[in-house]
N, C-alpha and C. Protein backbone atom coordinates (compact mmCIF):
# COMPACT_ATOMS: atom_id res chain seq x y z
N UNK A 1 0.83 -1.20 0.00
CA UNK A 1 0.00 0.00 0.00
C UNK A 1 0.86 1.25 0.00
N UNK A 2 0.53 2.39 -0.81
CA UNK A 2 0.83 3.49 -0.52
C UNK A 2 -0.07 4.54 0.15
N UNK A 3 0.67 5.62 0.96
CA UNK A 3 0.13 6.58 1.53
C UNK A 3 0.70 8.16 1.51
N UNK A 4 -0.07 9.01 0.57
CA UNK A 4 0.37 10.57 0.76
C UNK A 4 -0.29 11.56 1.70
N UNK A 5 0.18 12.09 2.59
CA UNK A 5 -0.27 12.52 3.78
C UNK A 5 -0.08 14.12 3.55
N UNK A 6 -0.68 15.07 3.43
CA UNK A 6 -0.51 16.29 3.26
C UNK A 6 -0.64 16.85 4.48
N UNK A 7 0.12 18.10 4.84
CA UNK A 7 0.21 18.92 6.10
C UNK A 7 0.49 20.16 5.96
N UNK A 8 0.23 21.23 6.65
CA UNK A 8 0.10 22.44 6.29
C UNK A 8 -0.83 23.74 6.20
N UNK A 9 -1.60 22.87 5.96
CA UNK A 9 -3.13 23.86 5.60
C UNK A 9 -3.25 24.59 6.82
N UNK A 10 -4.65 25.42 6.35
CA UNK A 10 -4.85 26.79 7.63
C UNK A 10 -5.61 27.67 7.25
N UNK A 11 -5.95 28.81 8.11
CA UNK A 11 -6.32 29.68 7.90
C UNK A 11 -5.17 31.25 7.67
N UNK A 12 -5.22 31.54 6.57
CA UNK A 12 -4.01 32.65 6.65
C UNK A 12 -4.99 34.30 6.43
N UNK A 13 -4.61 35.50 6.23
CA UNK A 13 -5.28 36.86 5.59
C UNK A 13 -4.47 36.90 3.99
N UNK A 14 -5.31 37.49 3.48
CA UNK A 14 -4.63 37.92 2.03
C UNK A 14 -3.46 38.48 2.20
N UNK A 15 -2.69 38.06 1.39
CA UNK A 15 -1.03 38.61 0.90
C UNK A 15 -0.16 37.49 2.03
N UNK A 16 -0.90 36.66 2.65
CA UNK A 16 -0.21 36.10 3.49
C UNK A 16 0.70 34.92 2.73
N UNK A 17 1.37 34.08 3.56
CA UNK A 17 1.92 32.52 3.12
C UNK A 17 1.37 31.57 3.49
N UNK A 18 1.62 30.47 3.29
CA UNK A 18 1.44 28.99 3.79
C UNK A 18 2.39 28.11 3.25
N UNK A 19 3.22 26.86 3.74
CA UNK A 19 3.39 26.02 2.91
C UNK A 19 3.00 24.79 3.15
N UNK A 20 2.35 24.12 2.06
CA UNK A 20 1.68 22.66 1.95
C UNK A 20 3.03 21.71 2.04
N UNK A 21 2.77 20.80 2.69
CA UNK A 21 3.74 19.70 2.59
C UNK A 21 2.45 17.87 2.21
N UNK A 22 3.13 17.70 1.45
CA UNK A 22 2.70 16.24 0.90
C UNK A 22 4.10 14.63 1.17
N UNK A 23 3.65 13.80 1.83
CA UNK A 23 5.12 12.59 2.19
C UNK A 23 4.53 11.81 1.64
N UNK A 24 5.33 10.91 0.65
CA UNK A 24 4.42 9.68 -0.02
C UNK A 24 5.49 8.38 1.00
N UNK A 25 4.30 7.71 1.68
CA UNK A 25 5.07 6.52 2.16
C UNK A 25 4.52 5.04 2.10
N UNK A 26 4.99 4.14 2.62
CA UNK A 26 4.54 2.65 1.71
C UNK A 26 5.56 2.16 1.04
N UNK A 27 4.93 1.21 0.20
CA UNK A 27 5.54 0.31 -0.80
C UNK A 27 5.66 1.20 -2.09
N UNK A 28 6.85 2.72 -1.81
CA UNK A 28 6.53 3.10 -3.14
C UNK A 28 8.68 2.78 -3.53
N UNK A 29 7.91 2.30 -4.95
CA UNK A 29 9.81 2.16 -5.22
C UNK A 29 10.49 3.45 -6.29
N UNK A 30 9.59 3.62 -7.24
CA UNK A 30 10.56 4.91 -7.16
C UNK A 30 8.58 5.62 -7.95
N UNK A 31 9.29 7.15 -7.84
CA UNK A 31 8.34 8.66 -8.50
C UNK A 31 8.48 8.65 -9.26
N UNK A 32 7.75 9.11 -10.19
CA UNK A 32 8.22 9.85 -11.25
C UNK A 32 7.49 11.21 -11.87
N UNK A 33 6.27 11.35 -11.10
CA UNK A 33 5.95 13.16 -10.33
C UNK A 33 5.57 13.47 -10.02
N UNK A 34 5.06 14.31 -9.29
CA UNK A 34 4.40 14.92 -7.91
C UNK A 34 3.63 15.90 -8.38
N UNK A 35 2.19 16.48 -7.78
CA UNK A 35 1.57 17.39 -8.43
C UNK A 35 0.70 17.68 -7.05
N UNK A 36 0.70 19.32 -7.26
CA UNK A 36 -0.71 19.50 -6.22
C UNK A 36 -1.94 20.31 -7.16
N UNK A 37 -2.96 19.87 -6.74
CA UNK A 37 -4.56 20.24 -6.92
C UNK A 37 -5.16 21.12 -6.09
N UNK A 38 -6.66 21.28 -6.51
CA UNK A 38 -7.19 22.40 -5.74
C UNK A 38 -8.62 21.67 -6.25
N UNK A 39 -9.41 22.09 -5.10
CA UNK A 39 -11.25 22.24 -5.70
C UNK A 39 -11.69 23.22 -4.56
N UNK A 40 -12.11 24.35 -5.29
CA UNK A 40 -12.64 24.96 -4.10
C UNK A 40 -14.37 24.81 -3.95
N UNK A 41 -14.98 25.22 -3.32
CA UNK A 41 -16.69 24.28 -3.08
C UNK A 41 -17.25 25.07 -4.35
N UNK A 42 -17.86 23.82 -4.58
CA UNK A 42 -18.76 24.07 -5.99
C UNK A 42 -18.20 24.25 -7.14
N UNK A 43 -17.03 23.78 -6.91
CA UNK A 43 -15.93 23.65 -8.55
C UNK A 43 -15.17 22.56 -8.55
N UNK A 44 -15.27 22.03 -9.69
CA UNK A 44 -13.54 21.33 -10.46
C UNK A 44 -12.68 21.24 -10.04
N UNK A 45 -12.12 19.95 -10.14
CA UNK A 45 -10.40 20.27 -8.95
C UNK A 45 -9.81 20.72 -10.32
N UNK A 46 -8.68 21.31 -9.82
CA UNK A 46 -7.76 22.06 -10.73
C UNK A 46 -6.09 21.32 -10.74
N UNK A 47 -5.67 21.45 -11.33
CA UNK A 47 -4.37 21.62 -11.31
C UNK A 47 -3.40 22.60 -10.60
N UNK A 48 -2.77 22.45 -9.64
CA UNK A 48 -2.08 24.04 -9.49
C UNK A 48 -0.47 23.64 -10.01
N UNK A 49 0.47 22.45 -9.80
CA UNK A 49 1.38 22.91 -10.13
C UNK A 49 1.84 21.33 -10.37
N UNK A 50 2.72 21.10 -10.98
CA UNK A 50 3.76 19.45 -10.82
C UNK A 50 5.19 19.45 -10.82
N UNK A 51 5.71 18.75 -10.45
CA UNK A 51 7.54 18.68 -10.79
C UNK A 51 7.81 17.21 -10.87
N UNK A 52 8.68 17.12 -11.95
CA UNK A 52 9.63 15.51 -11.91
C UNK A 52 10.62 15.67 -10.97
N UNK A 53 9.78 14.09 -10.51
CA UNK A 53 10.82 13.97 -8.80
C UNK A 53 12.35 13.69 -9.72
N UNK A 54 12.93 12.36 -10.37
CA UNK A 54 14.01 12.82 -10.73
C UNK A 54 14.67 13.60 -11.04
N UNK A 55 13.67 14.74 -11.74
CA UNK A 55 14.82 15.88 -12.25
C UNK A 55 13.37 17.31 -11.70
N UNK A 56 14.13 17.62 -10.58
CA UNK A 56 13.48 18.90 -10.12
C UNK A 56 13.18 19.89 -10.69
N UNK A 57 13.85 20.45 -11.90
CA UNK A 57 13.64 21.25 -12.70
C UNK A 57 12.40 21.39 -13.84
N UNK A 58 11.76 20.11 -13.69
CA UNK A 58 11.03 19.64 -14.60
C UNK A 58 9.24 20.57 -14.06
N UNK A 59 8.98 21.59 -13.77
CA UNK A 59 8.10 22.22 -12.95
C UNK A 59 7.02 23.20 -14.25
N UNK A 60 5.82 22.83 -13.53
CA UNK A 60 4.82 23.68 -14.54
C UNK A 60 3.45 24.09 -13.10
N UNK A 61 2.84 25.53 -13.72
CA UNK A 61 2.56 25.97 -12.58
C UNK A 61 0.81 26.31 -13.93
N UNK A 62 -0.38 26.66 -13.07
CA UNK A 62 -1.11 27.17 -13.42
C UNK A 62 -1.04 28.77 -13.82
N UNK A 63 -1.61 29.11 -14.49
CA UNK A 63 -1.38 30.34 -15.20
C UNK A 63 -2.15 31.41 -13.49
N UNK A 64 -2.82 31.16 -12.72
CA UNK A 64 -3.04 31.54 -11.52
C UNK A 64 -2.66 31.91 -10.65
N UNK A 65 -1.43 30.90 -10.80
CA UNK A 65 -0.31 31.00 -9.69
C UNK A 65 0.82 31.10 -10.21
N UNK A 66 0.87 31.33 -11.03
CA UNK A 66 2.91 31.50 -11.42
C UNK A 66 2.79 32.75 -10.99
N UNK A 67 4.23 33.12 -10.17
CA UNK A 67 5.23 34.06 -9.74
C UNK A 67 4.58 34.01 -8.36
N UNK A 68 3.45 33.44 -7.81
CA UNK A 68 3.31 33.40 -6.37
C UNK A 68 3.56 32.11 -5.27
N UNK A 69 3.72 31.16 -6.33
CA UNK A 69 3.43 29.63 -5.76
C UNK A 69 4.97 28.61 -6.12
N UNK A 70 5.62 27.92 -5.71
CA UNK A 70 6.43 27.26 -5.81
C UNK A 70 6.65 25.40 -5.45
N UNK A 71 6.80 25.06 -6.28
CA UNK A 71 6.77 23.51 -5.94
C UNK A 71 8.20 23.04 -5.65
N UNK A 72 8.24 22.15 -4.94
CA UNK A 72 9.53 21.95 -4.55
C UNK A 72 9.42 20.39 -4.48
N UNK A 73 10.55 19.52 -4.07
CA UNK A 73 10.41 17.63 -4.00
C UNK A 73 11.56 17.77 -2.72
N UNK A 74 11.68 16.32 -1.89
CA UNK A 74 13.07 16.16 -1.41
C UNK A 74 12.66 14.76 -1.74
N UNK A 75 13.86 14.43 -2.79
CA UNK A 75 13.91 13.03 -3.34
C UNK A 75 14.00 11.77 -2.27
N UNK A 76 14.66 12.48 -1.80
CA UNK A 76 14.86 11.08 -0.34
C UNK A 76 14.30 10.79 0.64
N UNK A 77 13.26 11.99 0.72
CA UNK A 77 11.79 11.85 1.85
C UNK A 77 10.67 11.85 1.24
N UNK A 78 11.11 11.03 -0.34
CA UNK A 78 9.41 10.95 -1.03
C UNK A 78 8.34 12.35 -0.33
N UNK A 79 9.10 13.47 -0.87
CA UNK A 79 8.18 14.85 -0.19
C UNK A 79 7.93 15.83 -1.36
N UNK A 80 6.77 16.31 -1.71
CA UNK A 80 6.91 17.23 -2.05
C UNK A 80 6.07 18.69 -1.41
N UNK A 81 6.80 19.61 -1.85
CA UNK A 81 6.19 20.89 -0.68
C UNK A 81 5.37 21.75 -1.61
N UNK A 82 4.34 22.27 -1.17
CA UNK A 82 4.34 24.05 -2.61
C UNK A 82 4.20 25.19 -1.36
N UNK A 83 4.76 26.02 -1.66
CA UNK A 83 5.22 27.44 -0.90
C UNK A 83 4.04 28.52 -1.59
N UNK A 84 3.40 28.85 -0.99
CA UNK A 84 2.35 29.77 -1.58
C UNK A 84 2.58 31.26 -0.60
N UNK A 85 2.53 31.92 -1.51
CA UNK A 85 3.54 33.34 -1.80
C UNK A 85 1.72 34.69 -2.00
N UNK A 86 1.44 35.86 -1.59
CA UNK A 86 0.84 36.73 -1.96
C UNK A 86 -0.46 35.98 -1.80
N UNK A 87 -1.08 35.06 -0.93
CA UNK A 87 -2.21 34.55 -1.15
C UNK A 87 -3.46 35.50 -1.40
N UNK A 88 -4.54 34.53 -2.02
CA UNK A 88 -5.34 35.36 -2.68
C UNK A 88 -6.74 34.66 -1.98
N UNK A 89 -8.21 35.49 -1.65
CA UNK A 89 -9.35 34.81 -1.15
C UNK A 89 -9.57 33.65 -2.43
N UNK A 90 -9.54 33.83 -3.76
CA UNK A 90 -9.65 32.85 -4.74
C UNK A 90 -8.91 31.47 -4.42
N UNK A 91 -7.50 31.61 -3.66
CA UNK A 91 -7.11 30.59 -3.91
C UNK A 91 -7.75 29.52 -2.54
N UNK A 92 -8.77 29.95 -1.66
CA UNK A 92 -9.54 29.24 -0.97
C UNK A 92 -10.04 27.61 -1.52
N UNK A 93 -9.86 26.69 -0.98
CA UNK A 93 -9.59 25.72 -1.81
C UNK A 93 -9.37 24.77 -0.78
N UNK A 94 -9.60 22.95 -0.70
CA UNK A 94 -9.16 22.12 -0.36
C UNK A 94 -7.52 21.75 -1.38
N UNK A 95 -6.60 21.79 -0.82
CA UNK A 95 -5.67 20.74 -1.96
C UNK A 95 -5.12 19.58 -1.76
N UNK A 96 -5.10 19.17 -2.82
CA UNK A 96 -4.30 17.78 -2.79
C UNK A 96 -2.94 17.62 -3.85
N UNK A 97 -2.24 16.19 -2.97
CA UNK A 97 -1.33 16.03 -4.05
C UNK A 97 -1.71 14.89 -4.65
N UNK A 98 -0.77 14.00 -5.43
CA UNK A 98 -0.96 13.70 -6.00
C UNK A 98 0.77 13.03 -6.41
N UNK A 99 0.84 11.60 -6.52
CA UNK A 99 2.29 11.13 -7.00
C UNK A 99 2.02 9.79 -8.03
N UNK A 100 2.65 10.11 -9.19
CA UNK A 100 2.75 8.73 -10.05
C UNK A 100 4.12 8.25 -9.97
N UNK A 101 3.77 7.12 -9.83
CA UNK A 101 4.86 6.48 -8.87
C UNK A 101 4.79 4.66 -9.44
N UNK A 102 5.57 3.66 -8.96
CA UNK A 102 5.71 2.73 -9.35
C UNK A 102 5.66 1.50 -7.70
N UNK A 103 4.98 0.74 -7.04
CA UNK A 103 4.91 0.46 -6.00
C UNK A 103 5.99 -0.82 -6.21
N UNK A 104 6.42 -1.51 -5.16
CA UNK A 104 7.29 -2.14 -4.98
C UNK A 104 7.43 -3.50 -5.35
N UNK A 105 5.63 -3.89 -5.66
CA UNK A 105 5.10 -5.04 -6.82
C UNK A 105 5.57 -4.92 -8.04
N UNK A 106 5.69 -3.63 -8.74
CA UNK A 106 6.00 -2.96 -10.13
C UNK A 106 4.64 -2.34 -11.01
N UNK A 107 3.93 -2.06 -9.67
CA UNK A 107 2.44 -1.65 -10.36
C UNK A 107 2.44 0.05 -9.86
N UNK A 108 2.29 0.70 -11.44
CA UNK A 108 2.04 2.81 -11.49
C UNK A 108 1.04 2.51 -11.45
N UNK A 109 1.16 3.29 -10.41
CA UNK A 109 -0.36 4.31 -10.57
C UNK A 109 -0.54 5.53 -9.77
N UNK A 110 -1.52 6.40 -9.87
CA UNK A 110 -1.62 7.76 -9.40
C UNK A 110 -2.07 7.61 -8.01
N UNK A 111 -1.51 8.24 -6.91
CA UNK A 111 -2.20 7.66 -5.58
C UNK A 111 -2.31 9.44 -5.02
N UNK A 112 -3.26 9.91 -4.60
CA UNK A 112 -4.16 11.12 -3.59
C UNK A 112 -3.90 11.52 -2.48
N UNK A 113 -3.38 12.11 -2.21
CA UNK A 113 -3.28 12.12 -0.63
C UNK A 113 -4.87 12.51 -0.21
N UNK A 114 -5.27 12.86 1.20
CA UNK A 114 -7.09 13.20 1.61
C UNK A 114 -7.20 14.58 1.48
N UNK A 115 -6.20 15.42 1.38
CA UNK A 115 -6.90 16.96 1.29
C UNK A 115 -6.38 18.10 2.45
N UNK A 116 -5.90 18.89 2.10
CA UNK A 116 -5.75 19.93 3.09
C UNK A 116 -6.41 21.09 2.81
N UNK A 117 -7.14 21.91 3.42
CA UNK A 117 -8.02 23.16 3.28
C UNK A 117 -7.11 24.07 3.43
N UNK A 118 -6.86 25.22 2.65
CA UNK A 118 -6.44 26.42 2.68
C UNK A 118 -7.70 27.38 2.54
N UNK A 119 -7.59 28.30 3.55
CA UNK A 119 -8.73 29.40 3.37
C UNK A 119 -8.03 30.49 3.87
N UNK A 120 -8.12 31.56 2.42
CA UNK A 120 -7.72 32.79 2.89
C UNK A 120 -8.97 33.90 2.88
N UNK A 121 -8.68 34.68 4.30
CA UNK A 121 -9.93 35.89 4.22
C UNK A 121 -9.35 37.00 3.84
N UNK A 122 -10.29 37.83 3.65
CA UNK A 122 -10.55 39.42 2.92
C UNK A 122 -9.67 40.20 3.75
């Protein structure tokens, strides 16, 4: 079994920070990338950002959040973080991550972590 555990969430004010942390643990044998989501109530989960765990550089952000939001990995603590920068009441939102990955049977697949709430007020 695998397990992604997200931590972080909160209540912050606009222009504030937060950073999400996501740990993938279990039977995972190796990543290959990490992504966090969003649904805020009564919408679509979204995409907010991904990176290739092998090669960190490999990073794409929603047109929403680029220049405020940052994804980050630590390869060796199956972790990935996003640093949220200038928060906005929009970006009010449950998120999740999200890792495609290969388990230790030799079976990919996409595994969820349960959700962390970010809510920013006015």
């Amino acid at each position: 079994q695998v397990q992604l555990v997200e931590s972080g969430g909160g209540l912050v004010q606009s222009g504030g920070s937060l950073r999400l942390s996501c740990a993938a643990s279990g039977h995972v044998f190796k990543i290959f990338s990490m992504a966090w989501y969003r649904q805020a109530s009564g919408k679509q989960r979204e995409l907010v950002a991904t990176i290739g765990v092998p090669s960190g550089d490999s990073t794409n952000y929603a047109d929403s959040v680029k220049g405020r939001f940052t994804i980050s990995r630590d390869v060796d603590k199956n972790t990935v973080n996003l640093h949220m920068n200038s928060l906005k009441p929009e970006d009010t939102a449950v998120y999740y991550c999200n890792a495609d990955l290969i388990t230790t049977r030799g079976v990919r697949n996409v595994h969820w972590g349960q959700g962390a709430q970010v809510t920013v007020s006015s």
